[in-house]
C-alpha atoms as a PDB file:
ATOM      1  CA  UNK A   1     -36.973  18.939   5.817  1.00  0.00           C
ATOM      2  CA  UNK A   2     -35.319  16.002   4.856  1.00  0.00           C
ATOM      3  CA  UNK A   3     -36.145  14.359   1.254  1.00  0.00           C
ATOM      4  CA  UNK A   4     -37.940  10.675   1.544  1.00  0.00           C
ATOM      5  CA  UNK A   5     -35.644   8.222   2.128  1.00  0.00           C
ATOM      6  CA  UNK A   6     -32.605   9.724   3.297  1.00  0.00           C
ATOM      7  CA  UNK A   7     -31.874   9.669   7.190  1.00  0.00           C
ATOM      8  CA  UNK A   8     -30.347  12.349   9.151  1.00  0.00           C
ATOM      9  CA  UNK A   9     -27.076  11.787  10.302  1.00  0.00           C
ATOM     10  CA  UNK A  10     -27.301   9.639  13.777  1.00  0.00           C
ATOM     11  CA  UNK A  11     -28.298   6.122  14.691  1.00  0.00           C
ATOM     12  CA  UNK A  12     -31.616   6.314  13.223  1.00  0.00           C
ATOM     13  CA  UNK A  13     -33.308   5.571  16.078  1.00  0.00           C
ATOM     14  CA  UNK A  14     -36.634   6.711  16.954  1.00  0.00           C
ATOM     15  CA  UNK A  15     -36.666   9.952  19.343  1.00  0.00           C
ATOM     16  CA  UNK A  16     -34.001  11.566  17.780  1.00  0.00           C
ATOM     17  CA  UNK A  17     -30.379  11.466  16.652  1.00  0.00           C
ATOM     18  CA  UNK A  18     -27.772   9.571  17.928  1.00  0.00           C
ATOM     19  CA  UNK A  19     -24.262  10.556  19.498  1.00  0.00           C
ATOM     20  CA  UNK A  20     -21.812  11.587  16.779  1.00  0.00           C
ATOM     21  CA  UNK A  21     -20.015   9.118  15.602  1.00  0.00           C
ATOM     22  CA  UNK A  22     -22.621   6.388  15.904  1.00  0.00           C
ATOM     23  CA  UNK A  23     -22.830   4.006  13.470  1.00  0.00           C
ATOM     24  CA  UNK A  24     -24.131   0.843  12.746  1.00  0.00           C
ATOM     25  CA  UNK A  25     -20.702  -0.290  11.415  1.00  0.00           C
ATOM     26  CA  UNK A  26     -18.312   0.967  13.917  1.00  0.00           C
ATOM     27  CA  UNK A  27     -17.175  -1.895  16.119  1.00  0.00           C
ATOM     28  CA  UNK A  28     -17.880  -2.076  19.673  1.00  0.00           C
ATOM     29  CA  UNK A  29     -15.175  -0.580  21.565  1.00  0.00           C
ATOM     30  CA  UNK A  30     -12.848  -2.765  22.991  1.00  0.00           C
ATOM     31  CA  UNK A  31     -12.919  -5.376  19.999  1.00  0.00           C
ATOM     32  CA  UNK A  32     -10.160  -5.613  17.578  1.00  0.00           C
ATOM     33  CA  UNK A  33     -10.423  -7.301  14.342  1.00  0.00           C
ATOM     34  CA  UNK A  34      -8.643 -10.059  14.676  1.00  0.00           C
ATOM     35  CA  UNK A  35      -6.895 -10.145  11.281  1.00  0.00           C
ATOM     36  CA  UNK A  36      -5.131  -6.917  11.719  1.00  0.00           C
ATOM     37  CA  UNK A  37      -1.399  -6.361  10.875  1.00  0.00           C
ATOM     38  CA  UNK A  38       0.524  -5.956  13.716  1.00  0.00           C
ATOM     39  CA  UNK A  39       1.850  -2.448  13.899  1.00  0.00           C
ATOM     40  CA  UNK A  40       5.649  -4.003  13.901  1.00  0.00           C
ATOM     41  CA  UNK A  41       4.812  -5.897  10.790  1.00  0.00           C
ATOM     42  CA  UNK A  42       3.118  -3.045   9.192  1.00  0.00           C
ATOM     43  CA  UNK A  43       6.120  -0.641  10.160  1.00  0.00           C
ATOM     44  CA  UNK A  44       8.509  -3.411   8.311  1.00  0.00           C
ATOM     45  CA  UNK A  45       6.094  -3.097   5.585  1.00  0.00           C
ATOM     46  CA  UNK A  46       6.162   0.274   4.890  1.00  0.00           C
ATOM     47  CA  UNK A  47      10.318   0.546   5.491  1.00  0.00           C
ATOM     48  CA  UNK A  48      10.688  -1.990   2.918  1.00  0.00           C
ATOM     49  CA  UNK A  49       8.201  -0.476   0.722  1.00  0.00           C
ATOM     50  CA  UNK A  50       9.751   2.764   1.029  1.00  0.00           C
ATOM     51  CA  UNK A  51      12.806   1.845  -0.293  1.00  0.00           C
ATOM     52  CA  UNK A  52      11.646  -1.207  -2.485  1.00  0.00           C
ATOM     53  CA  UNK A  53       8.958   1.560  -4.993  1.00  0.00           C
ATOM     54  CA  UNK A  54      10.743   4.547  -3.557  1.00  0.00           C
ATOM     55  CA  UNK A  55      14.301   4.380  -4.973  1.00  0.00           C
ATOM     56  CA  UNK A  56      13.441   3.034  -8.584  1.00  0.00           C
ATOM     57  CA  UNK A  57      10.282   5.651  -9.090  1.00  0.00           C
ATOM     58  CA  UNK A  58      13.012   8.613  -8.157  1.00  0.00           C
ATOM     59  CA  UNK A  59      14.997   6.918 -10.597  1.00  0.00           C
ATOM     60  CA  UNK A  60      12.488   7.564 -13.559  1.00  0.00           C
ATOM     61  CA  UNK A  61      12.058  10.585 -12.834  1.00  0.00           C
ATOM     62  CA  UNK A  62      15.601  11.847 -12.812  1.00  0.00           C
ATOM     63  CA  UNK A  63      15.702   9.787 -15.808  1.00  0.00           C
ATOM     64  CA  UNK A  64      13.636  12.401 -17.407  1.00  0.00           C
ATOM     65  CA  UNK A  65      15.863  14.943 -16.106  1.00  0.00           C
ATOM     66  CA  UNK A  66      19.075  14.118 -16.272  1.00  0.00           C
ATOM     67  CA  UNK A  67      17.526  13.383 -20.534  1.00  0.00           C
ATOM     68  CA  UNK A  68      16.505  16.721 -20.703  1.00  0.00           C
ATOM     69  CA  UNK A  69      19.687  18.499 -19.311  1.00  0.00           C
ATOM     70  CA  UNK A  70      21.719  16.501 -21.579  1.00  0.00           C
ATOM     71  CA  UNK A  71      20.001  16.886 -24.222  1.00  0.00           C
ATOM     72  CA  UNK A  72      19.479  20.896 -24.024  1.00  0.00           C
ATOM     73  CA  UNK A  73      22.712  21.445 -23.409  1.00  0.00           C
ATOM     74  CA  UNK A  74      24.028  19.614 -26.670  1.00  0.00           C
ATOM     75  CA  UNK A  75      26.168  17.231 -24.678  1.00  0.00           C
ATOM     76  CA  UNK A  76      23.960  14.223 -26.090  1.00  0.00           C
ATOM     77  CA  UNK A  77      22.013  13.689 -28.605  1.00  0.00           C
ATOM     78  CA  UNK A  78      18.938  11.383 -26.780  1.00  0.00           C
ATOM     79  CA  UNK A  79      16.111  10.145 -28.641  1.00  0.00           C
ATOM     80  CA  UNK A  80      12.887  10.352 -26.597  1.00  0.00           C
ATOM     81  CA  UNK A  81      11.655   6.486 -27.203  1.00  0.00           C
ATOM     82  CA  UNK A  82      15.202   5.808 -24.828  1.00  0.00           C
ATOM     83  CA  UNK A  83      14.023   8.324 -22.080  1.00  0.00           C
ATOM     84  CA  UNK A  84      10.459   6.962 -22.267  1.00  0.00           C
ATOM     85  CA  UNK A  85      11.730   3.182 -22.247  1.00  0.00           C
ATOM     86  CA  UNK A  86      14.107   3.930 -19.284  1.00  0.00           C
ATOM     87  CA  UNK A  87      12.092   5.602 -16.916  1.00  0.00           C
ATOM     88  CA  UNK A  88       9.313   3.171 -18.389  1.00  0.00           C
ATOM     89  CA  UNK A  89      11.613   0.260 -17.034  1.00  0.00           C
ATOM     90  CA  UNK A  90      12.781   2.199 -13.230  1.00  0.00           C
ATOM     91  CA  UNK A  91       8.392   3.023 -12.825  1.00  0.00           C
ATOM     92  CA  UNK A  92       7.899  -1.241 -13.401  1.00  0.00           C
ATOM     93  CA  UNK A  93      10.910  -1.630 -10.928  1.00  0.00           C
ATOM     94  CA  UNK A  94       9.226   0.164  -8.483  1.00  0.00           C
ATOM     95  CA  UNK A  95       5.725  -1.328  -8.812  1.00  0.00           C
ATOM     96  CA  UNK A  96       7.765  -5.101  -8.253  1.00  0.00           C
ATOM     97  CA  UNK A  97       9.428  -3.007  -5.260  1.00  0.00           C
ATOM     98  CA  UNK A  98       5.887  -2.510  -4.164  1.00  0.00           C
ATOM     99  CA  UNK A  99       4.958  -6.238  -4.076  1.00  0.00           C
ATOM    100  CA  UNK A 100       8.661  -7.466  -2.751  1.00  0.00           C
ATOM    101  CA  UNK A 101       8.420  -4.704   0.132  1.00  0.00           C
ATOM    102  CA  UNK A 102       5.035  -6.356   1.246  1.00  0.00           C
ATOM    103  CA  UNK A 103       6.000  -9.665   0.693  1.00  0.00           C
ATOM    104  CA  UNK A 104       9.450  -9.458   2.260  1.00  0.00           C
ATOM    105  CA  UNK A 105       8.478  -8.347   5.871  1.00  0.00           C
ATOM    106  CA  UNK A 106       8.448 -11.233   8.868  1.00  0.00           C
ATOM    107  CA  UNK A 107       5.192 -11.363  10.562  1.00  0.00           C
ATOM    108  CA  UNK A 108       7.420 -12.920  13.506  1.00  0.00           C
ATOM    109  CA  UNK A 109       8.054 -11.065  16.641  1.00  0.00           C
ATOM    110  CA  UNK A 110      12.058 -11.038  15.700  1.00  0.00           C
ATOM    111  CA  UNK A 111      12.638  -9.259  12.370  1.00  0.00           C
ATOM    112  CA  UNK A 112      13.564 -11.309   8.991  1.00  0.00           C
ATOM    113  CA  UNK A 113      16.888 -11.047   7.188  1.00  0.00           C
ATOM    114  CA  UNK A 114      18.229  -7.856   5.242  1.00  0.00           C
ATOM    115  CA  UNK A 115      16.379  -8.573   2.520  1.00  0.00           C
ATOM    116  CA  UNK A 116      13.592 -11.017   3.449  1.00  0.00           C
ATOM    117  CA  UNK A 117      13.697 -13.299   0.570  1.00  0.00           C
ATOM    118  CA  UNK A 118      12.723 -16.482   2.699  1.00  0.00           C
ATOM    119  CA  UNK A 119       9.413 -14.649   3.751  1.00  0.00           C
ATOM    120  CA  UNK A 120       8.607 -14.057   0.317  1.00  0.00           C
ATOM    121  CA  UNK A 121       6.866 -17.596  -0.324  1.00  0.00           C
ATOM    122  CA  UNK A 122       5.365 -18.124   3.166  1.00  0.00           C
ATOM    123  CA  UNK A 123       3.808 -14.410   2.912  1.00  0.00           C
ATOM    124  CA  UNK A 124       2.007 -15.495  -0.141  1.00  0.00           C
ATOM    125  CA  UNK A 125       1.141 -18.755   1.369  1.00  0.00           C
ATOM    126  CA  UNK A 126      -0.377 -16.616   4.089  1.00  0.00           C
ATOM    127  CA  UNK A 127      -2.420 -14.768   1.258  1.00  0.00           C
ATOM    128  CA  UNK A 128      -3.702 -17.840  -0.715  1.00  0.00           C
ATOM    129  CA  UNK A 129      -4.923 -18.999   2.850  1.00  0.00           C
ATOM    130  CA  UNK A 130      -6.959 -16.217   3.707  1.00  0.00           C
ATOM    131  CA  UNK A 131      -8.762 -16.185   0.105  1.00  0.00           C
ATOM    132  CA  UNK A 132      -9.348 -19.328   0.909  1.00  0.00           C
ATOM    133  CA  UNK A 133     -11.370 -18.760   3.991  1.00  0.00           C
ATOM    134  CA  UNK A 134     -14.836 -16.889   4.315  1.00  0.00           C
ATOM    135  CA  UNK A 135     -14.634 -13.624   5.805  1.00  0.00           C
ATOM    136  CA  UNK A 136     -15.452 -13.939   9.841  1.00  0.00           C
ATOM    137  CA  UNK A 137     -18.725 -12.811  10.693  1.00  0.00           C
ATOM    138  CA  UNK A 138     -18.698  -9.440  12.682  1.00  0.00           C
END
Protein backbone atom coordinates (compact mmCIF):
# COMPACT_ATOMS: atom_id res chain seq x y z
CA UNK A 1 0.00 0.00 0.00
CA UNK A 2 1.23 3.15 -0.91
CA UNK A 3 2.26 5.78 1.99
CA UNK A 4 -0.12 9.13 2.05
CA UNK A 5 0.84 11.38 -0.33
CA UNK A 6 2.92 9.71 -2.73
CA UNK A 7 1.29 8.61 -6.16
CA UNK A 8 1.97 5.53 -8.00
CA UNK A 9 3.80 5.84 -10.98
CA UNK A 10 1.19 6.82 -13.98
CA UNK A 11 -0.88 9.85 -14.85
CA UNK A 12 -2.65 9.98 -11.68
CA UNK A 13 -5.77 9.75 -13.00
CA UNK A 14 -8.67 8.27 -11.41
CA UNK A 15 -9.35 4.45 -12.51
CA UNK A 16 -6.00 3.50 -12.57
CA UNK A 17 -2.50 4.09 -13.92
CA UNK A 18 -1.55 5.61 -16.89
CA UNK A 19 0.56 4.33 -20.00
CA UNK A 20 4.27 4.28 -19.17
CA UNK A 21 5.84 7.06 -19.90
CA UNK A 22 3.01 9.46 -19.15
CA UNK A 23 3.71 12.46 -17.68
CA UNK A 24 2.40 15.64 -17.03
CA UNK A 25 5.64 17.26 -18.33
CA UNK A 26 6.40 15.40 -21.42
CA UNK A 27 5.44 17.50 -24.42
CA UNK A 28 2.83 16.56 -26.76
CA UNK A 29 4.23 14.67 -29.51
CA UNK A 30 4.80 16.41 -32.49
CA UNK A 31 5.88 19.81 -30.73
CA UNK A 32 9.40 20.88 -30.59
CA UNK A 33 10.66 23.46 -28.32
CA UNK A 34 11.29 26.05 -30.26
CA UNK A 35 14.59 27.24 -28.74
CA UNK A 36 16.43 24.11 -29.43
CA UNK A 37 20.00 23.99 -30.92
CA UNK A 38 20.01 22.81 -34.17
CA UNK A 39 21.72 19.47 -34.34
CA UNK A 40 24.40 21.11 -36.98
CA UNK A 41 25.09 23.82 -34.50
CA UNK A 42 25.26 21.52 -31.63
CA UNK A 43 27.62 19.06 -33.66
CA UNK A 44 29.97 22.36 -34.30
CA UNK A 45 29.66 22.79 -30.68
CA UNK A 46 30.83 19.80 -29.45
CA UNK A 47 33.86 19.52 -32.36
CA UNK A 48 35.06 22.74 -31.17
CA UNK A 49 34.65 21.86 -27.65
CA UNK A 50 36.41 18.75 -28.12
CA UNK A 51 39.39 20.15 -29.15
CA UNK A 52 39.05 23.67 -27.44
CA UNK A 53 38.93 21.69 -23.29
CA UNK A 54 40.18 18.48 -24.81
CA UNK A 55 43.78 19.22 -25.92
CA UNK A 56 44.85 21.56 -22.93
CA UNK A 57 43.19 19.10 -20.06
CA UNK A 58 45.46 16.11 -21.77
CA UNK A 59 48.06 18.54 -21.47
CA UNK A 60 47.88 18.73 -17.55
CA UNK A 61 47.78 15.61 -17.18
CA UNK A 62 50.86 14.55 -19.06
CA UNK A 63 52.19 17.42 -17.28
CA UNK A 64 52.02 15.34 -14.23
CA UNK A 65 53.60 12.61 -16.02
CA UNK A 66 56.07 13.58 -18.01
CA UNK A 67 57.09 15.51 -13.97
CA UNK A 68 57.09 12.35 -12.50
CA UNK A 69 59.22 10.36 -15.10
CA UNK A 70 61.69 13.03 -15.03
CA UNK A 71 61.90 13.40 -11.88
CA UNK A 72 62.24 9.50 -10.84
CA UNK A 73 64.58 8.92 -13.14
CA UNK A 74 67.08 11.71 -11.84
CA UNK A 75 67.14 13.46 -15.18
CA UNK A 76 65.54 16.66 -13.42
CA UNK A 77 65.30 17.86 -10.44
CA UNK A 78 61.32 19.37 -10.48
CA UNK A 79 59.86 21.00 -7.62
CA UNK A 80 56.18 20.05 -7.19
CA UNK A 81 54.72 23.87 -6.83
CA UNK A 82 56.05 23.93 -10.94
CA UNK A 83 54.09 20.66 -11.78
CA UNK A 84 51.07 21.86 -9.78
CA UNK A 85 51.26 25.51 -11.39
CA UNK A 86 51.63 23.99 -14.94
CA UNK A 87 49.05 21.60 -15.17
CA UNK A 88 47.15 24.25 -12.89
CA UNK A 89 47.58 26.70 -15.96
CA UNK A 90 46.78 23.74 -19.15
CA UNK A 91 43.23 22.66 -16.63
CA UNK A 92 42.25 26.87 -16.82
CA UNK A 93 43.16 26.61 -20.62
CA UNK A 94 40.82 24.09 -21.08
CA UNK A 95 37.90 25.47 -19.04
CA UNK A 96 38.40 28.97 -21.53
CA UNK A 97 38.48 26.14 -24.37
CA UNK A 98 35.14 25.19 -22.96
CA UNK A 99 33.55 28.67 -23.28
CA UNK A 100 35.49 29.59 -26.80
CA UNK A 101 34.25 26.07 -28.26
CA UNK A 102 30.58 27.17 -27.43
CA UNK A 103 30.95 30.53 -28.31
CA UNK A 104 32.85 29.99 -31.55
CA UNK A 105 30.27 27.80 -33.49
CA UNK A 106 27.93 29.63 -36.40
CA UNK A 107 24.35 29.11 -35.76
CA UNK A 108 24.12 29.79 -39.70
CA UNK A 109 23.25 27.09 -42.08
CA UNK A 110 26.97 27.51 -43.77
CA UNK A 111 29.70 26.86 -41.18
CA UNK A 112 31.91 29.87 -39.60
CA UNK A 113 35.63 30.31 -40.17
CA UNK A 114 38.49 27.92 -38.79
CA UNK A 115 38.40 29.35 -35.75
CA UNK A 116 35.13 31.28 -35.31
CA UNK A 117 36.36 34.33 -33.67
CA UNK A 118 33.69 36.68 -35.41
CA UNK A 119 30.86 34.48 -33.81
CA UNK A 120 32.29 34.93 -30.56
CA UNK A 121 30.51 38.42 -29.80
CA UNK A 122 27.22 37.80 -31.68
CA UNK A 123 26.93 34.28 -29.73
CA UNK A 124 26.99 36.17 -26.54
CA UNK A 125 24.74 38.77 -27.89
CA UNK A 126 22.45 35.85 -28.58
CA UNK A 127 22.83 34.87 -24.77
CA UNK A 128 22.27 38.34 -23.16
CA UNK A 129 19.03 38.31 -25.41
CA UNK A 130 17.52 35.32 -24.23
CA UNK A 131 18.13 36.31 -20.37
CA UNK A 132 16.54 39.04 -21.32
CA UNK A 133 13.30 37.47 -22.33
CA UNK A 134 10.76 35.46 -20.08
CA UNK A 135 10.78 31.90 -20.62
CA UNK A 136 7.78 30.94 -23.29
CA UNK A 137 4.93 29.48 -21.72
CA UNK A 138 4.55 25.66 -22.52
Amino acid sequence: MAAKGIRPSGSGKPGGPGKPGDSPKAPAAGKRRSQAIPEAVTNRMARRIAVAMGVPSLLGMASFVVSYLLVSRGILDIPPAITLVTSGTFFLLGLVGLSYGLFSASWESQPGSLLGLEQIGVNISRLKQSLKQPPAAS
